[in-house]
Protein backbone atom coordinates (compact mmCIF):
# COMPACT_ATOMS: atom_id res chain seq x y z
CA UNK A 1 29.44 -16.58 16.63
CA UNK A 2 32.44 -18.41 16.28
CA UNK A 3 34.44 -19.71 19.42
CA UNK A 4 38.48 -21.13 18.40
CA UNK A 5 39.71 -23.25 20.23
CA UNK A 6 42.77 -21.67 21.06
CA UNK A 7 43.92 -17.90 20.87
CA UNK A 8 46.55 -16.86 18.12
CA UNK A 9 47.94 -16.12 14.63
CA UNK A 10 46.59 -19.62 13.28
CA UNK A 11 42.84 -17.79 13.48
CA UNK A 12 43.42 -14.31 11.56
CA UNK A 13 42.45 -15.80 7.94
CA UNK A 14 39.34 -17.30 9.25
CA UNK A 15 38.47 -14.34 11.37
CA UNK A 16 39.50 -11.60 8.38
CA UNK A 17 37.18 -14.40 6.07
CA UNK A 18 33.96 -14.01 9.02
CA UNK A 19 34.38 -10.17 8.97
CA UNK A 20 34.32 -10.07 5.13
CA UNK A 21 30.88 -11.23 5.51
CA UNK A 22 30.18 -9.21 8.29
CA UNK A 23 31.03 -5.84 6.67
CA UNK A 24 28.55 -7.12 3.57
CA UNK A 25 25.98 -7.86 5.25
CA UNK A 26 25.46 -5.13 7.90
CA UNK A 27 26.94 -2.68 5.10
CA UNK A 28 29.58 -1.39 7.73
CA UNK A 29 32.32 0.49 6.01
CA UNK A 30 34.94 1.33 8.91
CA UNK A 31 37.30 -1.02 10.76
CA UNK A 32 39.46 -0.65 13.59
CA UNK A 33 42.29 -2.82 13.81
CA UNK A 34 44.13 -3.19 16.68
CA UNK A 35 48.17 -4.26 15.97
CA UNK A 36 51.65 -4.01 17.66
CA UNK A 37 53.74 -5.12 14.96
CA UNK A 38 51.42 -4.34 12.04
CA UNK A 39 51.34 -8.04 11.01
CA UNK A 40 47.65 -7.88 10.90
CA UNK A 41 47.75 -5.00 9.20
CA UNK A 42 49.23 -6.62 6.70
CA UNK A 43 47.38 -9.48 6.73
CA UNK A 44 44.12 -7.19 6.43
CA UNK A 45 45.30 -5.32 3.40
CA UNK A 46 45.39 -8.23 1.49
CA UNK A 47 42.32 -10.24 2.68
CA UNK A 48 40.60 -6.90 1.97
CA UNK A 49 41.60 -5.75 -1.25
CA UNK A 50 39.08 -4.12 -3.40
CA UNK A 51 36.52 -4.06 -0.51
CA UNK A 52 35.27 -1.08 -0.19
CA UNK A 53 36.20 -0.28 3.81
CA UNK A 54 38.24 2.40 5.70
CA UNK A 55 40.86 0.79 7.71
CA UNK A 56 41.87 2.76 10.84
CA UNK A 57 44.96 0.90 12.65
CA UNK A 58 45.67 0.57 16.31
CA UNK A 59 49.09 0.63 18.02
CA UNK A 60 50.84 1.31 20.99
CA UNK A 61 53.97 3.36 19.70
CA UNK A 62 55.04 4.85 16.64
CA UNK A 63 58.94 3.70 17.59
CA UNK A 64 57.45 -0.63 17.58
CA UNK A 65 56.54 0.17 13.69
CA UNK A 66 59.04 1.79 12.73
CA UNK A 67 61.59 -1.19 14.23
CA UNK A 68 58.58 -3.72 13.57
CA UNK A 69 56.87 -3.16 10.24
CA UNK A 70 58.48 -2.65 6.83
CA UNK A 71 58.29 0.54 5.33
CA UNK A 72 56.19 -0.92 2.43
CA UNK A 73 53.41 -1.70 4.37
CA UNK A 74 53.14 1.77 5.98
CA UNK A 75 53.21 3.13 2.72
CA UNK A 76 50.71 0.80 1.39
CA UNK A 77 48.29 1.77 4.36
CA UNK A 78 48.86 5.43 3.24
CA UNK A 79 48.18 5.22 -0.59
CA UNK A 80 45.40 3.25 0.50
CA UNK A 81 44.17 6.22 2.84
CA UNK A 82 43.88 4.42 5.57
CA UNK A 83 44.51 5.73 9.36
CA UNK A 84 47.08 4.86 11.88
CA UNK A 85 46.68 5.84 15.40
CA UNK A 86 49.23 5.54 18.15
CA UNK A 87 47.59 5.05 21.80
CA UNK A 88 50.69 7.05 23.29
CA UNK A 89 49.96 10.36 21.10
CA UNK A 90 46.29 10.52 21.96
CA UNK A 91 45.16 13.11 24.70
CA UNK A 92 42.82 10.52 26.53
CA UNK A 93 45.52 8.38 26.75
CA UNK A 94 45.60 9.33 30.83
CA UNK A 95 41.86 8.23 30.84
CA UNK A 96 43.14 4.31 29.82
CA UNK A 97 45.82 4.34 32.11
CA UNK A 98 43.64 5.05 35.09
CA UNK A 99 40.30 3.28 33.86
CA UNK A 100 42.18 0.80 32.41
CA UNK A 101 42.72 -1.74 35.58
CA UNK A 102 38.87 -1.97 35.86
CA UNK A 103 37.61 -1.80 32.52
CA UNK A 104 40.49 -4.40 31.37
CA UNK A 105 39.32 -6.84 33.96
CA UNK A 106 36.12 -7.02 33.35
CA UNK A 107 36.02 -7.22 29.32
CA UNK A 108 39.13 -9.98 29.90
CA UNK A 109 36.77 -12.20 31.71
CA UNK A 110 35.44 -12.72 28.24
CA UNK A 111 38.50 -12.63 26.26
CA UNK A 112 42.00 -10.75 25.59
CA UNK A 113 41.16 -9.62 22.25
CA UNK A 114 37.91 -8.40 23.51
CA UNK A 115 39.13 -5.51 25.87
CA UNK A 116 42.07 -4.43 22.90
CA UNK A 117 39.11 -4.26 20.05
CA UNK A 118 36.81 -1.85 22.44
CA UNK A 119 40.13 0.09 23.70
CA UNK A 120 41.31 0.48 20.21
CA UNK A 121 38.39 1.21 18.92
CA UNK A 122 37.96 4.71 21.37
CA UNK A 123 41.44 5.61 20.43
CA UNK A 124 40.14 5.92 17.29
CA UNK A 125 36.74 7.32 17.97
CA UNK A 126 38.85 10.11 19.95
CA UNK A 127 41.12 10.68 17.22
CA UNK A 128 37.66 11.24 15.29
CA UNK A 129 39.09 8.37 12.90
CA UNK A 130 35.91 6.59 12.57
CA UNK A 131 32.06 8.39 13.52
CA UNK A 132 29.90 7.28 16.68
CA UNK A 133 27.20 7.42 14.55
CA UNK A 134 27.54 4.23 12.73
CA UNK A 135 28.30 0.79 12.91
CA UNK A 136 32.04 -0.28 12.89
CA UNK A 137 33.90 -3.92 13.30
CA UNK A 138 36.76 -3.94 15.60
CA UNK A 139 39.17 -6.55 15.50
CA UNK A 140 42.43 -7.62 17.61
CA UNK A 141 44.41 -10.62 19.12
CA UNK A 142 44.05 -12.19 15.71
CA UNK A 143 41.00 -14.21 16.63
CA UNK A 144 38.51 -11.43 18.29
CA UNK A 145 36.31 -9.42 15.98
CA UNK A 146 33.29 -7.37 17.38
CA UNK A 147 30.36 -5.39 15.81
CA UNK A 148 29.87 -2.24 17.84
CA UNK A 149 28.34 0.99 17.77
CA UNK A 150 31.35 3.13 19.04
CA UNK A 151 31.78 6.16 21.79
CA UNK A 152 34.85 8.45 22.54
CA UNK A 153 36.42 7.95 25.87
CA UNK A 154 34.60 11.00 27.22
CA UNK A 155 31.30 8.94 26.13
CA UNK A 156 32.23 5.71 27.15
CA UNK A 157 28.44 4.37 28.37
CA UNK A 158 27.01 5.32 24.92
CA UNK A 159 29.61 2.24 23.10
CA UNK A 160 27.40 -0.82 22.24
CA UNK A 161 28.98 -4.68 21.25
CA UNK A 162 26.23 -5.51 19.20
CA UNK A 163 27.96 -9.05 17.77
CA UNK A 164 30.67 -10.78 18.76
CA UNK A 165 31.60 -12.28 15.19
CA UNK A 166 34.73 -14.66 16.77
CA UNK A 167 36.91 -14.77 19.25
CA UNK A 168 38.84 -17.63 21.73
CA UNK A 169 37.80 -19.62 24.64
């Protein structure tokens, strides 16, 4: 596991570099990638290319990418076949609002990025994006990447963290 020192963009390359070697060596084949802007989208696309992995992205609101995030990267996410989800058109959104004071508070305790990878990665589960039957990385706040076994919202006590590959004090 690595700890940085500090949260923030300066960590994505090294944390996209210690999930490269995650996704080889576990053979996982599905990410979830939690981003407002779709800056590490971006980022991903390229530290990823001609890996064989499913990208499924993670926002909050269709409206932030479409003011946010060129149109070239959308499209590049598309060719690619790659998912985008948006928390806001999701029917278990109303779960996260009201679990989402306790739940939050108690993943925060050991990071930010660590509650947005496991919320992120049930938006996508309940979107049926990626399957609860296999291992996945999740990865958010630039610095936090997680191996987990995920769950839909409705199945929330089944999700696993099996490794925590990075994230910040």
């Amino acid at each position: 596991m690595v700890y940085y020192e500090s949260p923030g963009k300066v960590n994505l390359d090294k944390t996209l570099e210690l999930v490269k070697h995650k996704l080889e060596e576990f053979k996982i084949k599905d990410i979830v990638l939690a981003t407002s802007t779709g800056f590490t989208a971006k980022k991903a696309l390229e530290a990823l290319k001609g890996i064989d992995v499913k990208l499924t992205i993670v926002s909050v609101d269709r409206e932030w990418w479409d003011e946010a995030l060129n149109k070239d990267v959308i499209g590049k996410l598309e060719e690619a076949g790659h998912n985008l989800c948006f928390m806001r058109e999701i029917s278990s959104y109303p779960f996260f609002k009201t679990a989402s004071p306790y739940i939050k508070a108690a993943y925060s305790r050991f990071s930010s990025g660590l509650w947005v990878a496991v919320f992120s990665l049930f938006f996508a589960a309940d979107r049926g994006f990626v399957s609860t039957d296999k291992d996945i990385i999740a990865i958010a706040n630039y610095d936090t990447a997680l191996v987990v076994k995920p769950a839909t919202s409705e199945n929330f006590l089944d999700f696993k963290i099996k490794e925590i590959i990075c994230k910040a004090r």
